[in-house]
PDB file of N, CA and C in Angstrom:
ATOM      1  N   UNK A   1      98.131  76.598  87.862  1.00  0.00           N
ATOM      2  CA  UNK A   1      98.664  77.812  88.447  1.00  0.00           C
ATOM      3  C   UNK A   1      99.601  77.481  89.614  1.00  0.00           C
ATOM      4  N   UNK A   2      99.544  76.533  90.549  1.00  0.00           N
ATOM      5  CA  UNK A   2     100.128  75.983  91.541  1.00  0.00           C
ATOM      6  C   UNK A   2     101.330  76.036  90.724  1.00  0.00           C
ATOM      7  N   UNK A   3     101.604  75.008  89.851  1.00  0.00           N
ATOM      8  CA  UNK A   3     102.871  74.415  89.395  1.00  0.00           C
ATOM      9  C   UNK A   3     103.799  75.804  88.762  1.00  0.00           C
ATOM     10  N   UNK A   4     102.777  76.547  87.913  1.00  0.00           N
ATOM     11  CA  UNK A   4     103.526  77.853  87.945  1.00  0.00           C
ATOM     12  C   UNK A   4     104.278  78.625  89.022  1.00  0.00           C
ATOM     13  N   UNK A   5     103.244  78.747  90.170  1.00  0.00           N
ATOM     14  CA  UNK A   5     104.278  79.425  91.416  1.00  0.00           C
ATOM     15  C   UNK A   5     105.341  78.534  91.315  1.00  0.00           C
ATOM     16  N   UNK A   6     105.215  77.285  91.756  1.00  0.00           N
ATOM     17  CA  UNK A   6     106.411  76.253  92.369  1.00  0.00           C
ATOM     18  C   UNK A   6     107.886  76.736  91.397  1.00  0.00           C
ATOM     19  N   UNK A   7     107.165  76.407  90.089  1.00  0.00           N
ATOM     20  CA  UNK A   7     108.657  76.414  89.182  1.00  0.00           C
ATOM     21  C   UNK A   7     109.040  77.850  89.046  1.00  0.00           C
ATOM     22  N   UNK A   8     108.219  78.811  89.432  1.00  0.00           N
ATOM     23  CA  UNK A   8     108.914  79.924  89.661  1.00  0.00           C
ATOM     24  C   UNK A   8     109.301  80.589  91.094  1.00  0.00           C
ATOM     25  N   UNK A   9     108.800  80.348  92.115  1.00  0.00           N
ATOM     26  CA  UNK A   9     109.712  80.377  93.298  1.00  0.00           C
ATOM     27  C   UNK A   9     110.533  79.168  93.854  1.00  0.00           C
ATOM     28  N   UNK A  10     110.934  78.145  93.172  1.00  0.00           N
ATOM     29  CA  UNK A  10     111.821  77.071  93.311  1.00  0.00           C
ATOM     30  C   UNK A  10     112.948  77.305  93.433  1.00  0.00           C
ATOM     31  N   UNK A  11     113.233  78.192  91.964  1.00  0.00           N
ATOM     32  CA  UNK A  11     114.685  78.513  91.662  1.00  0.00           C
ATOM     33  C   UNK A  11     115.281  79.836  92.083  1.00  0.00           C
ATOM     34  N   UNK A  12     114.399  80.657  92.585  1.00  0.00           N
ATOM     35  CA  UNK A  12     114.531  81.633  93.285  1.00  0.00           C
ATOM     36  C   UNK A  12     114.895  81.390  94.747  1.00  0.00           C
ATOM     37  N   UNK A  13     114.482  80.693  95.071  1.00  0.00           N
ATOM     38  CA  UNK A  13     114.639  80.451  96.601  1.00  0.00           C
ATOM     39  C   UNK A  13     116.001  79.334  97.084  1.00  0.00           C
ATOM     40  N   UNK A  14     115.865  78.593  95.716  1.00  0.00           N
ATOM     41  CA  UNK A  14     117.063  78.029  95.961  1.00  0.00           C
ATOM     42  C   UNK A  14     118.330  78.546  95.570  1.00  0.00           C
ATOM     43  N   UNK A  15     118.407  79.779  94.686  1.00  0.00           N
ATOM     44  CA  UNK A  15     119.524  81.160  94.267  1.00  0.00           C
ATOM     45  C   UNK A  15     119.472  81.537  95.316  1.00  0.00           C
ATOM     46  N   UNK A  16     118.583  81.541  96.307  1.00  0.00           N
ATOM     47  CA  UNK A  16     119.084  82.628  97.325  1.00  0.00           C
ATOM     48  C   UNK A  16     119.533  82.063  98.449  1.00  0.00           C
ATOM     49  N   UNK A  17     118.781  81.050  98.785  1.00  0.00           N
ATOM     50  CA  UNK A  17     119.550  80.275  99.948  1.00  0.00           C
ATOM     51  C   UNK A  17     121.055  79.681  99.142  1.00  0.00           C
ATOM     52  N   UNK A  18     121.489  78.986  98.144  1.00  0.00           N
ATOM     53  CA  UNK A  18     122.967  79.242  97.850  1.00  0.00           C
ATOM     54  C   UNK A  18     123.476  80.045  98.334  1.00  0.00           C
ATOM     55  N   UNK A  19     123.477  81.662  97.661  1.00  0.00           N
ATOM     56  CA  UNK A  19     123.874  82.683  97.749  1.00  0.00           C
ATOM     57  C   UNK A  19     123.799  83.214  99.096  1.00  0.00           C
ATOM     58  N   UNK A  20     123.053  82.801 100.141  1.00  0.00           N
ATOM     59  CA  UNK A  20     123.103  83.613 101.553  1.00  0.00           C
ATOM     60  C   UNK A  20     124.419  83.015 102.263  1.00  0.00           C
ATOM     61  N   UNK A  21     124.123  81.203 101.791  1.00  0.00           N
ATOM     62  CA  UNK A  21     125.173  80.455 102.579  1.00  0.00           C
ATOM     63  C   UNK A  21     126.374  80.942 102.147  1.00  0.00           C
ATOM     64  N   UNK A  22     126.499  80.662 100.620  1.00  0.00           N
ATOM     65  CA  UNK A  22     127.697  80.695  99.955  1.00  0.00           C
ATOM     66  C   UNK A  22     128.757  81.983 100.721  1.00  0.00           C
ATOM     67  N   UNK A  23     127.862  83.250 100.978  1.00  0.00           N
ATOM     68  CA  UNK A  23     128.001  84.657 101.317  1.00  0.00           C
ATOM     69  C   UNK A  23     129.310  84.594 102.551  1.00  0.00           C
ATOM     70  N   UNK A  24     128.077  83.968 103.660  1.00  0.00           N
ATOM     71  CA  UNK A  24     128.394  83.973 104.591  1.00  0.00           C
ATOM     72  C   UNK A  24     129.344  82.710 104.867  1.00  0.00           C
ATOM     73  N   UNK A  25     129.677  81.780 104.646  1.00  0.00           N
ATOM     74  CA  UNK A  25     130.627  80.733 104.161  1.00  0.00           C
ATOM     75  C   UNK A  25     130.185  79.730 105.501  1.00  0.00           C
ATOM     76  N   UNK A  26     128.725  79.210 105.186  1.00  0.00           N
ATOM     77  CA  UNK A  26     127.917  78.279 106.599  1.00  0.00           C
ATOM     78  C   UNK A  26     127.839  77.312 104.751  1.00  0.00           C
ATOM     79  N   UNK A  27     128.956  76.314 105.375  1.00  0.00           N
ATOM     80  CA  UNK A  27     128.732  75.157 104.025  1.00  0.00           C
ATOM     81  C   UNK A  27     128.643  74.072 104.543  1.00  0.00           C
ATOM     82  N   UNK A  28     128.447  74.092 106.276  1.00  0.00           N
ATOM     83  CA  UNK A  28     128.238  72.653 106.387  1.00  0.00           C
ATOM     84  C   UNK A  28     129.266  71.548 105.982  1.00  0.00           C
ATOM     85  N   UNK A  29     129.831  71.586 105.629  1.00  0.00           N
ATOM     86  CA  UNK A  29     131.154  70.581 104.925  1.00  0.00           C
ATOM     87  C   UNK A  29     130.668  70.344 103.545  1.00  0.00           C
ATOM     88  N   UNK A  30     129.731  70.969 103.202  1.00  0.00           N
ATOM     89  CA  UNK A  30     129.652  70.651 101.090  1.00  0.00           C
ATOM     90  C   UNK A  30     130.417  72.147 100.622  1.00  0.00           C
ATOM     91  N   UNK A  31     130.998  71.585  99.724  1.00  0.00           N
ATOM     92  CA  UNK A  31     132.036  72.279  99.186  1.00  0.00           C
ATOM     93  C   UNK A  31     131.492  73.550  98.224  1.00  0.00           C
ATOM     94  N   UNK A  32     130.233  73.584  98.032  1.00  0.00           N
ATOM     95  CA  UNK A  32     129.211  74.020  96.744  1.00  0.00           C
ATOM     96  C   UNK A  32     129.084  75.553  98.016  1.00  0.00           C
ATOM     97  N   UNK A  33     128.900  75.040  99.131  1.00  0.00           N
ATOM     98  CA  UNK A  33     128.451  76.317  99.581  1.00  0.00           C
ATOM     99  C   UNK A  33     129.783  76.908  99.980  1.00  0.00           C
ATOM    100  N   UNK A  34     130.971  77.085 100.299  1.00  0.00           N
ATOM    101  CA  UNK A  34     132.105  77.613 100.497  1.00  0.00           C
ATOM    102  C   UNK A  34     132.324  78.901 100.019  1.00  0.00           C
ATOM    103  N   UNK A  35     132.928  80.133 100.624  1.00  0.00           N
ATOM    104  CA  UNK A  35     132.803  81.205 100.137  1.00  0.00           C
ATOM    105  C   UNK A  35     133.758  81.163  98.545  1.00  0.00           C
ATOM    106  N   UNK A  36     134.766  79.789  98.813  1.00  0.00           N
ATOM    107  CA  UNK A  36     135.864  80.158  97.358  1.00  0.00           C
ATOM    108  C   UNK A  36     135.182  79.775  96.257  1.00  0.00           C
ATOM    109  N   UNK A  37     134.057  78.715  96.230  1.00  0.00           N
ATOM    110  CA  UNK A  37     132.545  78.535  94.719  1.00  0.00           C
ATOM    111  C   UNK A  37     132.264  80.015  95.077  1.00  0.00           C
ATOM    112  N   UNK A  38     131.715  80.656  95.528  1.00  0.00           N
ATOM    113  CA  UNK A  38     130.856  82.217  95.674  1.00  0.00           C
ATOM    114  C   UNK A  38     131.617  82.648  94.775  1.00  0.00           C
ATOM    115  N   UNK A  39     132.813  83.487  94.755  1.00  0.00           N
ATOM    116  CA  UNK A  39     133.757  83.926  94.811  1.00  0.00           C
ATOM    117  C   UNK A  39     133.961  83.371  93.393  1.00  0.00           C
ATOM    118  N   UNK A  40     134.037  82.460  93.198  1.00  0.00           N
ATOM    119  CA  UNK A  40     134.881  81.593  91.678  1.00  0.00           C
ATOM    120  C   UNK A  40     133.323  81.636  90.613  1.00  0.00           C
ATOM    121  N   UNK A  41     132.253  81.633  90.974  1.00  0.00           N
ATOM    122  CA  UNK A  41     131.284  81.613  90.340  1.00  0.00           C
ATOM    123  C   UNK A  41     130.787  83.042  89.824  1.00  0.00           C
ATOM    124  N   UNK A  42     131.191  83.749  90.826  1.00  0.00           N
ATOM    125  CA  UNK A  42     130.787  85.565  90.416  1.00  0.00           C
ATOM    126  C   UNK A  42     131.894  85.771  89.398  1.00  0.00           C
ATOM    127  N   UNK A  43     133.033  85.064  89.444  1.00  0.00           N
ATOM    128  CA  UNK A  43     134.071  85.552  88.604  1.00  0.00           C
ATOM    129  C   UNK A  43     134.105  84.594  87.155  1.00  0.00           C
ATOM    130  N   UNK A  44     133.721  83.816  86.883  1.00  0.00           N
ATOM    131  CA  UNK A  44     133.353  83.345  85.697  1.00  0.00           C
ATOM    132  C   UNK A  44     132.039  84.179  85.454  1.00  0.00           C
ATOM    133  N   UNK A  45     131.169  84.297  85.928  1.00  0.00           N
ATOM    134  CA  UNK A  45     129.892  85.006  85.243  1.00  0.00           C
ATOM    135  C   UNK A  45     130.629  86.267  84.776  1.00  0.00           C
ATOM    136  N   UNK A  46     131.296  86.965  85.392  1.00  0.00           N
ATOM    137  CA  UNK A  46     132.014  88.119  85.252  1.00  0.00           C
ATOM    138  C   UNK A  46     132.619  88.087  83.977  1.00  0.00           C
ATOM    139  N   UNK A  47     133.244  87.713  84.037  1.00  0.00           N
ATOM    140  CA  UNK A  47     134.284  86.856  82.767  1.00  0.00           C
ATOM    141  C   UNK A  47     133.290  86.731  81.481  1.00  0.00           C
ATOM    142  N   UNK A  48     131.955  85.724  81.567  1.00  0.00           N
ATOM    143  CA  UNK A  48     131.462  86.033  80.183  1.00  0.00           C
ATOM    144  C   UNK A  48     130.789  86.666  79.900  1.00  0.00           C
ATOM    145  N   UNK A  49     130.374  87.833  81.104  1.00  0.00           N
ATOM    146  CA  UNK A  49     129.626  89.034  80.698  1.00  0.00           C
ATOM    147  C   UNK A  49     130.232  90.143  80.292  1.00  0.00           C
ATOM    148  N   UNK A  50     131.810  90.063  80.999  1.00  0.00           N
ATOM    149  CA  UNK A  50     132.380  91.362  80.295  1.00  0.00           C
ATOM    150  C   UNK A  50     131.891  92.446  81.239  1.00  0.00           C
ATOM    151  N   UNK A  51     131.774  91.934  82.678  1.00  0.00           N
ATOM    152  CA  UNK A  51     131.481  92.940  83.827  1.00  0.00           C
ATOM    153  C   UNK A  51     132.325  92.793  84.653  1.00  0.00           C
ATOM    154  N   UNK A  52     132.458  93.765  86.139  1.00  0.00           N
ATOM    155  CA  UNK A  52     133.243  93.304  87.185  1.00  0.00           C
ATOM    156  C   UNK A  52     132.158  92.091  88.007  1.00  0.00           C
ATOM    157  N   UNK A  53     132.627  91.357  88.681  1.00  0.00           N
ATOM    158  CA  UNK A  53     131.659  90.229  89.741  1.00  0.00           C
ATOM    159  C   UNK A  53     131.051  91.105  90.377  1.00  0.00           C
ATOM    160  N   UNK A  54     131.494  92.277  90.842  1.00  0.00           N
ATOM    161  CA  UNK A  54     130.767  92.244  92.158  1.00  0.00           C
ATOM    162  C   UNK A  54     129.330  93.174  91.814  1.00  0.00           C
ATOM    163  N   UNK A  55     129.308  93.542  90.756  1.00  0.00           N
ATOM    164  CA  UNK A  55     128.085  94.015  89.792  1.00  0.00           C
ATOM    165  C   UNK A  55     127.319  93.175  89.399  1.00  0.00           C
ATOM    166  N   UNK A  56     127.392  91.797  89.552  1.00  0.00           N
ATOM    167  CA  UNK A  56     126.286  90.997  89.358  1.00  0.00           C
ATOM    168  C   UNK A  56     125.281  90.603  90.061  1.00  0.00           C
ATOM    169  N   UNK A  57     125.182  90.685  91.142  1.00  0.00           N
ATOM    170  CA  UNK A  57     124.503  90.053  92.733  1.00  0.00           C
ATOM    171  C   UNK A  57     123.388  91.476  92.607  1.00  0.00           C
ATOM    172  N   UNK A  58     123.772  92.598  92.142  1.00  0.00           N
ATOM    173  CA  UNK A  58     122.692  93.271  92.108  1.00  0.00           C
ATOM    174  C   UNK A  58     121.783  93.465  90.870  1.00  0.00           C
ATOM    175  N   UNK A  59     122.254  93.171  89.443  1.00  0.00           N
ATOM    176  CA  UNK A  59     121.796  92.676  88.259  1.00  0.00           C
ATOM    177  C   UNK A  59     120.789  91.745  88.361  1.00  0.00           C
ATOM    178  N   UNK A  60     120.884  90.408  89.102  1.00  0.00           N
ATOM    179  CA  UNK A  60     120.326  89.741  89.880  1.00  0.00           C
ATOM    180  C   UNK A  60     119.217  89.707  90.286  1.00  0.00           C
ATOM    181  N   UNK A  61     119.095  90.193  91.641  1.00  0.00           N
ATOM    182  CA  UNK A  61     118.098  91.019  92.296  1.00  0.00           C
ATOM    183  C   UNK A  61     117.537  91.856  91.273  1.00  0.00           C
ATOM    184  N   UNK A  62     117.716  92.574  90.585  1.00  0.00           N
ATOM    185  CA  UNK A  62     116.796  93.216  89.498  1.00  0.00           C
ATOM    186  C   UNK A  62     115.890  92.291  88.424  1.00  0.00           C
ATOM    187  N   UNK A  63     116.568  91.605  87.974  1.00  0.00           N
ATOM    188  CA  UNK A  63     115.945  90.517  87.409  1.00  0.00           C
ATOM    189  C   UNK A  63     114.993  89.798  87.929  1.00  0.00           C
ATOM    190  N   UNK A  64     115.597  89.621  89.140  1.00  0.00           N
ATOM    191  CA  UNK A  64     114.355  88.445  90.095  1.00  0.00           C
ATOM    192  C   UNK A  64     113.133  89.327  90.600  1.00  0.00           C
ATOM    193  N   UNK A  65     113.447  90.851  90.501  1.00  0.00           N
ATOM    194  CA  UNK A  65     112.219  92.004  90.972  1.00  0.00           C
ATOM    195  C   UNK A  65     111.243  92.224  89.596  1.00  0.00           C
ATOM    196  N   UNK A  66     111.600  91.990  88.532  1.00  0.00           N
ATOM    197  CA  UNK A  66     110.989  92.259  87.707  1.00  0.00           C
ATOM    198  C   UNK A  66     110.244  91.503  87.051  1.00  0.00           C
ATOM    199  N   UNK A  67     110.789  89.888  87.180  1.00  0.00           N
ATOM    200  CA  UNK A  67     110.213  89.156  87.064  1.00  0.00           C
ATOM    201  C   UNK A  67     109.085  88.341  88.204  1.00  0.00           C
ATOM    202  N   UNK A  68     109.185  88.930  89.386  1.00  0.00           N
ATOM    203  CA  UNK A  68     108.469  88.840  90.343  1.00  0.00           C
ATOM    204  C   UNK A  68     107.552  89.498  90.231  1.00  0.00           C
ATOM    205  N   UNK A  69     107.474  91.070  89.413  1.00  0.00           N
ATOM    206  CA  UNK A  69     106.196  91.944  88.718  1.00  0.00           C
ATOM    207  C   UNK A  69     105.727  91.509  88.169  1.00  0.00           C
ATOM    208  N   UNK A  70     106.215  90.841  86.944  1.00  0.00           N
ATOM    209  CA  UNK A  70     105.442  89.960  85.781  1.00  0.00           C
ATOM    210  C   UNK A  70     104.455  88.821  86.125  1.00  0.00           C
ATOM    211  N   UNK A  71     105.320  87.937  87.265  1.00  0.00           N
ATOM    212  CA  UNK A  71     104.398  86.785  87.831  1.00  0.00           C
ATOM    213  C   UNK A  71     103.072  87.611  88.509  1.00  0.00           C
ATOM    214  N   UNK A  72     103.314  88.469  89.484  1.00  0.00           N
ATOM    215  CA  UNK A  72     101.980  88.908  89.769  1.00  0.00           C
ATOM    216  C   UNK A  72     101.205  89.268  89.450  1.00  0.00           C
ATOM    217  N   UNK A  73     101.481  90.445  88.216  1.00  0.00           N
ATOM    218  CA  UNK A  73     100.486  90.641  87.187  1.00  0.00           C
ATOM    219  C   UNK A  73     100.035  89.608  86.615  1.00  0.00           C
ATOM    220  N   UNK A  74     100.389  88.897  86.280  1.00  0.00           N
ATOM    221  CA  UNK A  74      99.996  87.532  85.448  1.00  0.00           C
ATOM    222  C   UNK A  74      98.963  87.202  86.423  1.00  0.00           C
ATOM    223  N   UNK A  75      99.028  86.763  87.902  1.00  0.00           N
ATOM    224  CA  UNK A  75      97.977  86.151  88.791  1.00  0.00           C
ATOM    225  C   UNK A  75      97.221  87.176  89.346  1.00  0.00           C
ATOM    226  N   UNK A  76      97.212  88.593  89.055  1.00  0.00           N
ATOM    227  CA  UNK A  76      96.677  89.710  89.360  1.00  0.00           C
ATOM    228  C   UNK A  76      95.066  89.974  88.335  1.00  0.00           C
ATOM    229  N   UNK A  77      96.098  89.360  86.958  1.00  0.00           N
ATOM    230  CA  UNK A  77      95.158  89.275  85.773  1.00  0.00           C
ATOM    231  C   UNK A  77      93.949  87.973  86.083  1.00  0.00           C
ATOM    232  N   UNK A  78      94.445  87.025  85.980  1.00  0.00           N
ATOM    233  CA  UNK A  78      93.851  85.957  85.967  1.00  0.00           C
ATOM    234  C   UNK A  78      92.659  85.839  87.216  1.00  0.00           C
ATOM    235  N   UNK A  79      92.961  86.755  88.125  1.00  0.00           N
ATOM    236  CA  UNK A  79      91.927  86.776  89.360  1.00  0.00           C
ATOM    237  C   UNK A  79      91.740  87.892  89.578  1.00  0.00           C
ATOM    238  N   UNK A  80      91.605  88.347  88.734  1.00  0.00           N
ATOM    239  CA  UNK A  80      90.616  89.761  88.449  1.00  0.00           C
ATOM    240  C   UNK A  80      89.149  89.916  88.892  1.00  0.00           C
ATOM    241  N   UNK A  81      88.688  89.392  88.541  1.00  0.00           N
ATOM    242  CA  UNK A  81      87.217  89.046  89.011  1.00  0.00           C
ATOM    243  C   UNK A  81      87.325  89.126  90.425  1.00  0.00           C
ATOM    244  N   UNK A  82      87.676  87.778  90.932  1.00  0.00           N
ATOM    245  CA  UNK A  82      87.785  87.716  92.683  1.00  0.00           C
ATOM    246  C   UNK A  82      88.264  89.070  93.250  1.00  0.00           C
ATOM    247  N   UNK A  83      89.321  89.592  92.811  1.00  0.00           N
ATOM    248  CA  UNK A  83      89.598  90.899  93.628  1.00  0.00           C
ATOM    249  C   UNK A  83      88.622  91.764  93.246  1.00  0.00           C
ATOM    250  N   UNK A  84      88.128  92.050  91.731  1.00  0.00           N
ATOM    251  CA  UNK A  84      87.554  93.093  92.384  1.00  0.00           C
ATOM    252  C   UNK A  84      86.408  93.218  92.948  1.00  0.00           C
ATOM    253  N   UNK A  85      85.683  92.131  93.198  1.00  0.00           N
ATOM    254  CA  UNK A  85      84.675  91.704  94.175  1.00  0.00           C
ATOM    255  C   UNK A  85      85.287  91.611  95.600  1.00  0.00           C
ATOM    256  N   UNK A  86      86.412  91.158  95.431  1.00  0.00           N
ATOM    257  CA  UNK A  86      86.405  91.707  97.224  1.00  0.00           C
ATOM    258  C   UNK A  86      86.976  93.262  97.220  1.00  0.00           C
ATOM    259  N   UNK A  87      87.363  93.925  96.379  1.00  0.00           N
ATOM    260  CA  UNK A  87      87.773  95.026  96.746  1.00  0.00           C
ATOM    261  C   UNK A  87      86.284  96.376  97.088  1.00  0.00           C
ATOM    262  N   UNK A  88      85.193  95.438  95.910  1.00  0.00           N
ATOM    263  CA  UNK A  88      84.302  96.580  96.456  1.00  0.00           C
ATOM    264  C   UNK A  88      83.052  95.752  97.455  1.00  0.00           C
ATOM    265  N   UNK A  89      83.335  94.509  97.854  1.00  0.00           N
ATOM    266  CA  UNK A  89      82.971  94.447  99.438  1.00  0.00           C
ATOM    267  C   UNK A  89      83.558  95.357 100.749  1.00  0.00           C
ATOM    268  N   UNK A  90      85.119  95.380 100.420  1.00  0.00           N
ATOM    269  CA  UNK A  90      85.810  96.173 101.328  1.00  0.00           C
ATOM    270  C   UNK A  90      84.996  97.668 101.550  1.00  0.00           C
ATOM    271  N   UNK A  91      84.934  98.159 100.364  1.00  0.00           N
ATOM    272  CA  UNK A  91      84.633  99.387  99.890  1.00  0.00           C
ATOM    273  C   UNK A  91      83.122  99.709 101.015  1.00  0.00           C
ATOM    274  N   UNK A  92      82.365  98.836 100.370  1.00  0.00           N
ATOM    275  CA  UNK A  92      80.931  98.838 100.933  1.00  0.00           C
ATOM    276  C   UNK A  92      80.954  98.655 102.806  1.00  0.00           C
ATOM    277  N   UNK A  93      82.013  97.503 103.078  1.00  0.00           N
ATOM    278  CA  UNK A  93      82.190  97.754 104.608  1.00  0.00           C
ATOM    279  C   UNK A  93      82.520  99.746 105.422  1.00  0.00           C
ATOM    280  N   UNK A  94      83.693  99.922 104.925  1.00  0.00           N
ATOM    281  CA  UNK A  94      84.174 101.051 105.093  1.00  0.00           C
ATOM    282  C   UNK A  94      83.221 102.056 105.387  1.00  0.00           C
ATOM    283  N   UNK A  95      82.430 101.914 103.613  1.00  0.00           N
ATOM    284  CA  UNK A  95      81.419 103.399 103.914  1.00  0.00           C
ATOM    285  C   UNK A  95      79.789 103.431 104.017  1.00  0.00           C
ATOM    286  N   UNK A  96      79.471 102.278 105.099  1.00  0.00           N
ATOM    287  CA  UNK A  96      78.265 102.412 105.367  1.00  0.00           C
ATOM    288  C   UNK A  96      77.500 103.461 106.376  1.00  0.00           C
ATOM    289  N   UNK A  97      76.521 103.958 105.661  1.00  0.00           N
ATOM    290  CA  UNK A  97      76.463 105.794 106.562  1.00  0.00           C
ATOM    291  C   UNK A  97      75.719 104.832 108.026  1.00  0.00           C
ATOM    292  N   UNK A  98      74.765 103.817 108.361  1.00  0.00           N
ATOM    293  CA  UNK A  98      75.140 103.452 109.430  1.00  0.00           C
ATOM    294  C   UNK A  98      75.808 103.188 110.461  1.00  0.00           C
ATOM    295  N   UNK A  99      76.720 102.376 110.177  1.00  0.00           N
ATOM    296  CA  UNK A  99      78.356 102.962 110.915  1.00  0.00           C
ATOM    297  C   UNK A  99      78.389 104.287 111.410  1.00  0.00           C
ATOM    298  N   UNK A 100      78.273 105.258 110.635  1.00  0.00           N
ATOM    299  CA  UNK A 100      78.560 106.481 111.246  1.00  0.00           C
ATOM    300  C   UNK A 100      77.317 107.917 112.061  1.00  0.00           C
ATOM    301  N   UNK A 101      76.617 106.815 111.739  1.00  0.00           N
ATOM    302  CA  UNK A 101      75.216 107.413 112.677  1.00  0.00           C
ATOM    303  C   UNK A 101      74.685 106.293 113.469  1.00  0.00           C
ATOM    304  N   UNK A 102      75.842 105.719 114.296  1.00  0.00           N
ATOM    305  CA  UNK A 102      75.299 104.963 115.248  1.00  0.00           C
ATOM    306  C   UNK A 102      75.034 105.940 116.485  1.00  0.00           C
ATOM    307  N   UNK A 103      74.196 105.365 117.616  1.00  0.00           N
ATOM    308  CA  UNK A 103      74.303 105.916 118.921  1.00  0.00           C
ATOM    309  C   UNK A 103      75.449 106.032 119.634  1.00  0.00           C
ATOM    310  N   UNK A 104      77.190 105.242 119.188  1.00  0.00           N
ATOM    311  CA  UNK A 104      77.768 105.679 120.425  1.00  0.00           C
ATOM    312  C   UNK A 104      78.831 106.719 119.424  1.00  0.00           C
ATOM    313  N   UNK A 105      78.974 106.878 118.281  1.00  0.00           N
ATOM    314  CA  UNK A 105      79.578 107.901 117.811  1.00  0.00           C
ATOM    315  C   UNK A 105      78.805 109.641 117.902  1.00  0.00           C
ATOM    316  N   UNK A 106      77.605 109.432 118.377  1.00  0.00           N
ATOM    317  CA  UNK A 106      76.944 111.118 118.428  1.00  0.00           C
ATOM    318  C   UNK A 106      77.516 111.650 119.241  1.00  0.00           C
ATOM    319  N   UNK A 107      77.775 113.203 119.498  1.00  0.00           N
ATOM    320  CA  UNK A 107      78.305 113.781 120.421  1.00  0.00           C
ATOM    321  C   UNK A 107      77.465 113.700 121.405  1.00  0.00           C
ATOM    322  N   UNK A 108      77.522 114.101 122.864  1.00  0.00           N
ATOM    323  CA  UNK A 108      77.046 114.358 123.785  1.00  0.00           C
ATOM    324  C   UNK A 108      77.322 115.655 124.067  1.00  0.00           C
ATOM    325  N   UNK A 109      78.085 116.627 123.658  1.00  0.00           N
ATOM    326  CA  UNK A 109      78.286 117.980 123.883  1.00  0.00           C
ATOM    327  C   UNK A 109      77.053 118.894 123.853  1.00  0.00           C
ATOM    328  N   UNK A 110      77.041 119.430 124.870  1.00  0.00           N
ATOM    329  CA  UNK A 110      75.656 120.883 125.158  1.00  0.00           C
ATOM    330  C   UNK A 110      75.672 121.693 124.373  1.00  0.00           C
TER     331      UNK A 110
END
């Protein structure tokens, strides 16, 4: 399961740190991050999608949201058990009628 996260927030994180630098044109002197790759890379994707560029960066982000649903469900599923044992520990903290008939919650009103 480890190696699953890794290879799936690897390439995500490294799309986005590209893409923040690339954005903002902080390339450090490598040529990969320069705003004119940004720029030249949105426009070939453009090109073989048969879209405008600047419609892709949010295509994108949709993709990476949906597939970010999928991964969690997936580890949502698989640790099913554990949550819902802690969810109805939580539960049992919350609504113990002790708690609420302690001595410093009674009124003192006449």
């Amino acid at each position: 399961m480890k190696w699953f996260l890794i290879f799936w927030a690897g390439p995500i994180v490294f799309l986005g740190g590209w893409y923040w630098l690339s954005y903002y044109d902080m390339n450090f002197g490598i040529f990969m991050l320069t705003r004119q790759v940004h720029d030249l890379t949105f426009e070939i994707y453009g090109e073989a999608l048969g879209v405008p560029p600047e419609t892709i960066p949010p295509l994108v982000a949709r993709a990476i949201a949906v597939d970010s649903l999928v991964v969690f469900a997936i580890l949502g599923f698989r640790k099913r058990k554990a949550i819902a044992a802690w969810w109805k520990a939580r539960q049992a903290l919350n609504s113990s009628p002790s708690d609420l008939a302690s001595e410093e919650s009674l009124s003192r009103a006449p």
